[in-house]
Structures are given as C-alpha cells and as structure tokens.
C-alpha atoms as a PDB file:
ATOM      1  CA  UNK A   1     -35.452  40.660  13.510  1.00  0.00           C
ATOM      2  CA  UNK A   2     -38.134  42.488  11.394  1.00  0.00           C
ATOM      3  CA  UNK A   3     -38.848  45.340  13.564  1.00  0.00           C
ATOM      4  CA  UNK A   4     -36.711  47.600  11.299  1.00  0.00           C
ATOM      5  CA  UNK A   5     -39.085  46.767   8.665  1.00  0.00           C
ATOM      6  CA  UNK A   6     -41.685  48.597  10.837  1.00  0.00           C
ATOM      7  CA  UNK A   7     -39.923  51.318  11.796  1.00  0.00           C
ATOM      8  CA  UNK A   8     -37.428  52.278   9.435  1.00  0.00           C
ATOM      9  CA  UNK A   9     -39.333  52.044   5.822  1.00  0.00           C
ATOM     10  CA  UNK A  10     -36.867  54.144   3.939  1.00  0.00           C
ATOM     11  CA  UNK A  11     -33.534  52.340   4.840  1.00  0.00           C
ATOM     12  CA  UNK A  12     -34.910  48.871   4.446  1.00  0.00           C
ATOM     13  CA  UNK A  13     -32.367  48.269   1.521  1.00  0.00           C
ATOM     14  CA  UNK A  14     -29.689  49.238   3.538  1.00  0.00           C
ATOM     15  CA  UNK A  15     -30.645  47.150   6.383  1.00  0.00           C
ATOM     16  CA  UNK A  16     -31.573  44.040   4.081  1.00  0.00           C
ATOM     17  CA  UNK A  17     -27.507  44.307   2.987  1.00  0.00           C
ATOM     18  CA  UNK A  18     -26.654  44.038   6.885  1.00  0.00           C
ATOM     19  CA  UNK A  19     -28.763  41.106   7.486  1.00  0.00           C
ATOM     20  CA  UNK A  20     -26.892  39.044   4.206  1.00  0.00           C
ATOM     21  CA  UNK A  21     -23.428  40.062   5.246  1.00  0.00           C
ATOM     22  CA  UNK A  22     -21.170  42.233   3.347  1.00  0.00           C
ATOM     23  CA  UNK A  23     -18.348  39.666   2.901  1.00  0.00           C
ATOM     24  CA  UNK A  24     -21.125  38.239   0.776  1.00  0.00           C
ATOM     25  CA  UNK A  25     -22.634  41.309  -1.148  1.00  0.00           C
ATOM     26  CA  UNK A  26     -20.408  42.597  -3.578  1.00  0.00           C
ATOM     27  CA  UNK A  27     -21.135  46.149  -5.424  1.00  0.00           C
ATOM     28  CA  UNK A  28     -22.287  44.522  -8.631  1.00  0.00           C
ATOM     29  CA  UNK A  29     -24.599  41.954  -6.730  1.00  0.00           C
ATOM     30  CA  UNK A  30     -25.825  44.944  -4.403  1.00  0.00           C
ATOM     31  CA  UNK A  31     -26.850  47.112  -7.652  1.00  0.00           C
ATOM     32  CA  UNK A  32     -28.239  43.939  -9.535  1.00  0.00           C
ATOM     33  CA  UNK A  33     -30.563  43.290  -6.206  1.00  0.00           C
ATOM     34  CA  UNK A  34     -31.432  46.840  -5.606  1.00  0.00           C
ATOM     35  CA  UNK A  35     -32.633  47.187  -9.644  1.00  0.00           C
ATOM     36  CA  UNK A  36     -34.352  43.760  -8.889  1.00  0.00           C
ATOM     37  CA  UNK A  37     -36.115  44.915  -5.536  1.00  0.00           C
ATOM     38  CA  UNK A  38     -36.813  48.261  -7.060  1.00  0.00           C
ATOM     39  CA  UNK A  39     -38.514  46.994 -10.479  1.00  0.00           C
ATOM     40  CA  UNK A  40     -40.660  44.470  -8.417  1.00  0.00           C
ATOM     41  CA  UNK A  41     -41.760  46.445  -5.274  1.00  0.00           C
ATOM     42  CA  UNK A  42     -45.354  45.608  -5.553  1.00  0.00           C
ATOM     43  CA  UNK A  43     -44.224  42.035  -4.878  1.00  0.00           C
ATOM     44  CA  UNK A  44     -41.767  41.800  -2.541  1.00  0.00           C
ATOM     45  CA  UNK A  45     -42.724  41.443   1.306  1.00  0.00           C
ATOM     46  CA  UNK A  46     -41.736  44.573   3.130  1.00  0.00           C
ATOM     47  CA  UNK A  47     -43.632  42.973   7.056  1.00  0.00           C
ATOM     48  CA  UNK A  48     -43.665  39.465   7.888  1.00  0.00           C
ATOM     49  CA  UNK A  49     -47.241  39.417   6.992  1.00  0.00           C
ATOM     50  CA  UNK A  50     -48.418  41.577   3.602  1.00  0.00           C
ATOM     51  CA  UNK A  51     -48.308  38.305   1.477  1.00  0.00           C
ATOM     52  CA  UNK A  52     -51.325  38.782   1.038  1.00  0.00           C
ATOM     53  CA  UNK A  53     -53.757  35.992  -0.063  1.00  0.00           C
ATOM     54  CA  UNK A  54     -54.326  34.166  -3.781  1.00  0.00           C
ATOM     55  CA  UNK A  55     -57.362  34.070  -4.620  1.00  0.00           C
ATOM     56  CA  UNK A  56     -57.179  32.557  -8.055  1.00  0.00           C
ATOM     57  CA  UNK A  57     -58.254  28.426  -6.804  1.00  0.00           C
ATOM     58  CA  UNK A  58     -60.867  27.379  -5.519  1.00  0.00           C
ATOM     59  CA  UNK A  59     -60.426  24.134  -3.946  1.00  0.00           C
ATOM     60  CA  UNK A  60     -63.267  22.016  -1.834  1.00  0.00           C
ATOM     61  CA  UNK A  61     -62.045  19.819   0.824  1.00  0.00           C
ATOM     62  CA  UNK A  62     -64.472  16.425   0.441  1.00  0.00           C
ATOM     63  CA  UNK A  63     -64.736  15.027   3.525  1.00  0.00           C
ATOM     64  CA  UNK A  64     -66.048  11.018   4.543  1.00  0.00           C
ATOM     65  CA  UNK A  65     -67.640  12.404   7.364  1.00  0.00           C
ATOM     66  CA  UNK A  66     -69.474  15.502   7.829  1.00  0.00           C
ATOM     67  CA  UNK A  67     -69.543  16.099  11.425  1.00  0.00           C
ATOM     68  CA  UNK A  68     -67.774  19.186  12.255  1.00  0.00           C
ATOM     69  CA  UNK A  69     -64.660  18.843  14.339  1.00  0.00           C
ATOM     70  CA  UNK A  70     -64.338  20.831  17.098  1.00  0.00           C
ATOM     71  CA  UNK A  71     -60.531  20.852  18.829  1.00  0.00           C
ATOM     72  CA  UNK A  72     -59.629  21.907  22.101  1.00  0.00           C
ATOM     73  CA  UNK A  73     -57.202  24.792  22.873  1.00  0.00           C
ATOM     74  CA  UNK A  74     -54.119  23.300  24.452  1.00  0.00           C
ATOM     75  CA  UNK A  75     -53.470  25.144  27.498  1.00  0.00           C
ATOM     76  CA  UNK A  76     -50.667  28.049  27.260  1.00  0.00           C
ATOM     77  CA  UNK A  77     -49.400  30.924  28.498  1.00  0.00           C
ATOM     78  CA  UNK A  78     -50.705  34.248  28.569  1.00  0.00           C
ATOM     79  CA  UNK A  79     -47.234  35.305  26.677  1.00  0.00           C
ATOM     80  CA  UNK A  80     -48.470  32.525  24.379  1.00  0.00           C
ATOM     81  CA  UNK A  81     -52.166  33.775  23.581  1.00  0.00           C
ATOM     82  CA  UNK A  82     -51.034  37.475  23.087  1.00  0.00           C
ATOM     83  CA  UNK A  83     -48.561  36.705  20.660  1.00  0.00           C
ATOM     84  CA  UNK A  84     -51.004  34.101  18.717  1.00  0.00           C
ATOM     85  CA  UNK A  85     -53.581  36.971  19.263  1.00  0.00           C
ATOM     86  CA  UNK A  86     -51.438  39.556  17.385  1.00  0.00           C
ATOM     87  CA  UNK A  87     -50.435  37.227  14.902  1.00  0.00           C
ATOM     88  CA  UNK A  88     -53.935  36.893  14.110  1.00  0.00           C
ATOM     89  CA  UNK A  89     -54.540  40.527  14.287  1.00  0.00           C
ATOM     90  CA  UNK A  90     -51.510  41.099  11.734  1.00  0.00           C
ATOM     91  CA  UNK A  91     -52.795  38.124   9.259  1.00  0.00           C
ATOM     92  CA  UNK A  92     -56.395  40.021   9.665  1.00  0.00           C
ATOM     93  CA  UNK A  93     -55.135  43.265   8.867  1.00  0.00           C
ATOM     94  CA  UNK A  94     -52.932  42.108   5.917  1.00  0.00           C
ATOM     95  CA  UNK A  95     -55.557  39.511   3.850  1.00  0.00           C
ATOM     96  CA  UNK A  96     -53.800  36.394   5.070  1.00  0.00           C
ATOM     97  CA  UNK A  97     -56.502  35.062   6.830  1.00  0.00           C
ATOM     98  CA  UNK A  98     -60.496  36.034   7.151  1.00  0.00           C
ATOM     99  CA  UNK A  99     -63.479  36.063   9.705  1.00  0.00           C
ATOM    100  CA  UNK A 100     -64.753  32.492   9.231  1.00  0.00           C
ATOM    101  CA  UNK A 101     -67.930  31.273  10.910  1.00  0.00           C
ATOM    102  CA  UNK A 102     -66.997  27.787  10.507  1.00  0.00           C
ATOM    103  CA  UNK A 103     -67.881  25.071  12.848  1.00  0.00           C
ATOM    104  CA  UNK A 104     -64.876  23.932  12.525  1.00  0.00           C
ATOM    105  CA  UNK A 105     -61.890  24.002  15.024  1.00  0.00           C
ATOM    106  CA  UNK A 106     -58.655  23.062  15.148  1.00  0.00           C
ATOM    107  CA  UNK A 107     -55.890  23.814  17.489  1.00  0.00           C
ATOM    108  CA  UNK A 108     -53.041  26.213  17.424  1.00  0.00           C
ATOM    109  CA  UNK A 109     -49.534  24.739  17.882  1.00  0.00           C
ATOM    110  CA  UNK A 110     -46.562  26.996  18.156  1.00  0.00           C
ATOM    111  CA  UNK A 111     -43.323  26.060  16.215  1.00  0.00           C
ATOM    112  CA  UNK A 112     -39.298  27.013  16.810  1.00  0.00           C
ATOM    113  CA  UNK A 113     -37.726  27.555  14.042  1.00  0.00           C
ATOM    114  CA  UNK A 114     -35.674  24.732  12.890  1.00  0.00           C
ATOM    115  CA  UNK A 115     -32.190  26.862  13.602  1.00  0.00           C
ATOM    116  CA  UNK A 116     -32.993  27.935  16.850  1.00  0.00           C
ATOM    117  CA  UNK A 117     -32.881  31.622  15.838  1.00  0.00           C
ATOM    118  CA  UNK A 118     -36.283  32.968  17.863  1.00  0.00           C
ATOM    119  CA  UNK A 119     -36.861  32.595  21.818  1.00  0.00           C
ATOM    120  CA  UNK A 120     -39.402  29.974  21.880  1.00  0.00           C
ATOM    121  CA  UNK A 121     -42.498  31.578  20.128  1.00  0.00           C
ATOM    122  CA  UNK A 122     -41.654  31.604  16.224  1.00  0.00           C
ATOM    123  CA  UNK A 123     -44.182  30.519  13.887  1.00  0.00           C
ATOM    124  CA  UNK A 124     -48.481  29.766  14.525  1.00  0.00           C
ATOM    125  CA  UNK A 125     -49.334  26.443  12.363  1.00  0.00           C
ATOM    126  CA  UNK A 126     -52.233  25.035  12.613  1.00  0.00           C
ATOM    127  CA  UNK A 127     -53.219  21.140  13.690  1.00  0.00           C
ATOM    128  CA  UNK A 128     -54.788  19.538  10.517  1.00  0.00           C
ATOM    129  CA  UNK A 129     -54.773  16.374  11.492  1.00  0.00           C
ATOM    130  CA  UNK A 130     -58.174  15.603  12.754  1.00  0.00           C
ATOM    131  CA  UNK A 131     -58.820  17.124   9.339  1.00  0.00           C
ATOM    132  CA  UNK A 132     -57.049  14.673   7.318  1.00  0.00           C
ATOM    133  CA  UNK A 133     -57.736  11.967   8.633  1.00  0.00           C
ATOM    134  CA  UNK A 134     -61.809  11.898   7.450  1.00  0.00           C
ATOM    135  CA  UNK A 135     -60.325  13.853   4.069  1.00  0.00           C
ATOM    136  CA  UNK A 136     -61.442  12.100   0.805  1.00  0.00           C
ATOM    137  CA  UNK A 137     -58.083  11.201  -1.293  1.00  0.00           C
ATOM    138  CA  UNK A 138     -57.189  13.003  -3.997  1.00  0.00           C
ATOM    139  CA  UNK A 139     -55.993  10.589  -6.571  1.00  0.00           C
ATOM    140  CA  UNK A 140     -55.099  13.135  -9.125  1.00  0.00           C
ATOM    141  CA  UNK A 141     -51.562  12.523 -10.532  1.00  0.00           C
ATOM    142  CA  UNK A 142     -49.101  14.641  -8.944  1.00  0.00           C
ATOM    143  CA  UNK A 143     -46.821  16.261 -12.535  1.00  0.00           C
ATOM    144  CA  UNK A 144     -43.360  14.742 -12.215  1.00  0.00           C
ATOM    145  CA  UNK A 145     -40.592  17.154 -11.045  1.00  0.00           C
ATOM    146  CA  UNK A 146     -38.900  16.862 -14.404  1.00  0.00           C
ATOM    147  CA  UNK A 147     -42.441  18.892 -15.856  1.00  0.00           C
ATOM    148  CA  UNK A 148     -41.765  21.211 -13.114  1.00  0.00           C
ATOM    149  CA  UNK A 149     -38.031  22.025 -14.106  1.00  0.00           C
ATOM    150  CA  UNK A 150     -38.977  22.284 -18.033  1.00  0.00           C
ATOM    151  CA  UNK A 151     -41.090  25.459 -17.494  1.00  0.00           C
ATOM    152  CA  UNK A 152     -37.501  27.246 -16.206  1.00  0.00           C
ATOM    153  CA  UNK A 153     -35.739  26.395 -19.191  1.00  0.00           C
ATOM    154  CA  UNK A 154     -33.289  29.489 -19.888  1.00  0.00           C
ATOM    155  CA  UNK A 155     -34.022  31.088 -16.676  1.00  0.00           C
ATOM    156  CA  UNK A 156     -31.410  33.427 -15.512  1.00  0.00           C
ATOM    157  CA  UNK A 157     -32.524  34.204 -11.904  1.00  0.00           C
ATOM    158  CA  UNK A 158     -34.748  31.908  -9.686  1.00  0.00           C
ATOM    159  CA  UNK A 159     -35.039  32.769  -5.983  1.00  0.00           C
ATOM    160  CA  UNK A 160     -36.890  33.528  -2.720  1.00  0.00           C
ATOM    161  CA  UNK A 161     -35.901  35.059  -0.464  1.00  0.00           C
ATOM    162  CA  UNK A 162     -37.963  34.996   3.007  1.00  0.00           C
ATOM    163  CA  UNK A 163     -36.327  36.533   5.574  1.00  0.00           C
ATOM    164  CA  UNK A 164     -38.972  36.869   7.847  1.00  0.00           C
ATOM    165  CA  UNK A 165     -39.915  32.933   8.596  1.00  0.00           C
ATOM    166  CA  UNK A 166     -36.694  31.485   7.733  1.00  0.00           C
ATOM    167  CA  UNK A 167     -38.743  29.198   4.507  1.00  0.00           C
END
C-alpha cells in the first residue's frame, strides 16, 4: 500500500486523497489538511518506518531474576525471514531500532492485521513475555483518564493518522 510513498515523493498528497476517498474529502477539508501536512512536514511519516526514535526517557526494566533469557527462533519460512530481515534493515536505517549486544533474546512473531488487509506477513512484534514474567512491578499510580482529557481542553484538532500499520 505504501510503495507510492517510495516511489512517487512529489504526488504523495495527491495519492494520500485517493487512499481516504473522495466522497469523503471535500475541497475545504482537502485545503485545511494540505495547510496542516504542509506546516508540519518535519513530523509527519512520509515511509512506514522514519518515526524515528524518542529519546527523551530513560526507563530501567528491574528484573527478579537476572539470568539472561535467551528465546528460540520459531521456525519459518524463508519468505518469512527476508521480510523480518528487511524490516529490520528499514528500522536500522531509520533510528527505530539499534545494534544491541544484549544477551537477551526474544522471539519474533508475525501479526495480520486485525482487518485482514495484508497477505499474511503484516506487522514484526516482538514476544515479551518471558520478559514480564521475572519484571519487578511498577506500582506507580497510573493518572486517571479524566487528567489525560484536561490537558486538551479547547483543542480544535486532535488526530493520527497512521496509514501505514493500520494503529
């Protein structure tokens, strides 16, 4: 669905009207989001992977036990481990992710989307749960939702829009 990101970077707006629908995009909404896209460029994902990465918290992971866990590949396809190896190579490339010399390993699990929109090989999470389970709880009060919704009082425009995983 992206690939005209990659190829055609000077029509993207265009092609970002197609994929919402034009029964949905009226002139006025098309100029509001094109001034919106426009003043925020250096923002707004143009690839599925140029989030980039926040480096603004530092968090520690306490652990109960500090042997390193070391997971086991699940067996897949070689369709499979070229697509999880160019993820990887795209994440690289973009900040998402970094070298790590961690003894630490967990496994890769591939996910459909939820609508059924991709052909079988969607999203790369990764398996956590041997992880969590020797995790130290964080009992830190989570900020009720109502704290949350205060800090957009008078908002005009909240959104996301993330066309590329479908979030």
């Amino acid at each position: 669905m992206l690939e005209w990101m990659e190829n055609d970077k000077y029509n993207q707006k265009a092609k970002l009207y197609e994929l919402i629908g034009e029964e949905v995009m009226d002139t006025h909404v098309k100029e509001m989001l094109d001034e919106i896209l426009t003043e925020y460029d250096d923002i707004v994902s143009k690839e599925s992977h140029d989030i980039g990465n926040c480096k603004l918290v530092k968090y520690d992971i306490r652990l109960n036990d500090e042997k390193p866990i070391k997971c086991k590949q699940s067996p897949r396809s070689a369709k499979e481990n070229e697509w999880i190896k160019e993820q990887i190579d795209k994440m690289l490339k973009n900040g998402v992710i970094e070298l790590s010399t961690s003894p630490y390993a967990f496994n890769i699990v591939i996910a459909e989307k939820k609508d059924g929109a991709g052909e079988g090989i969607d999203r790369m999470c990764i398996n956590y749960v041997p992880l969590n389970k020797v995790t130290e709880k964080d009992n830190e009060p989570i900020l009720i939702i109502k704290e949350y919704l205060s800090l957009f009082y008078e908002v005009k425009w909240l959104t996301v829009f993330d066309l590329a995983s479908a979030y």
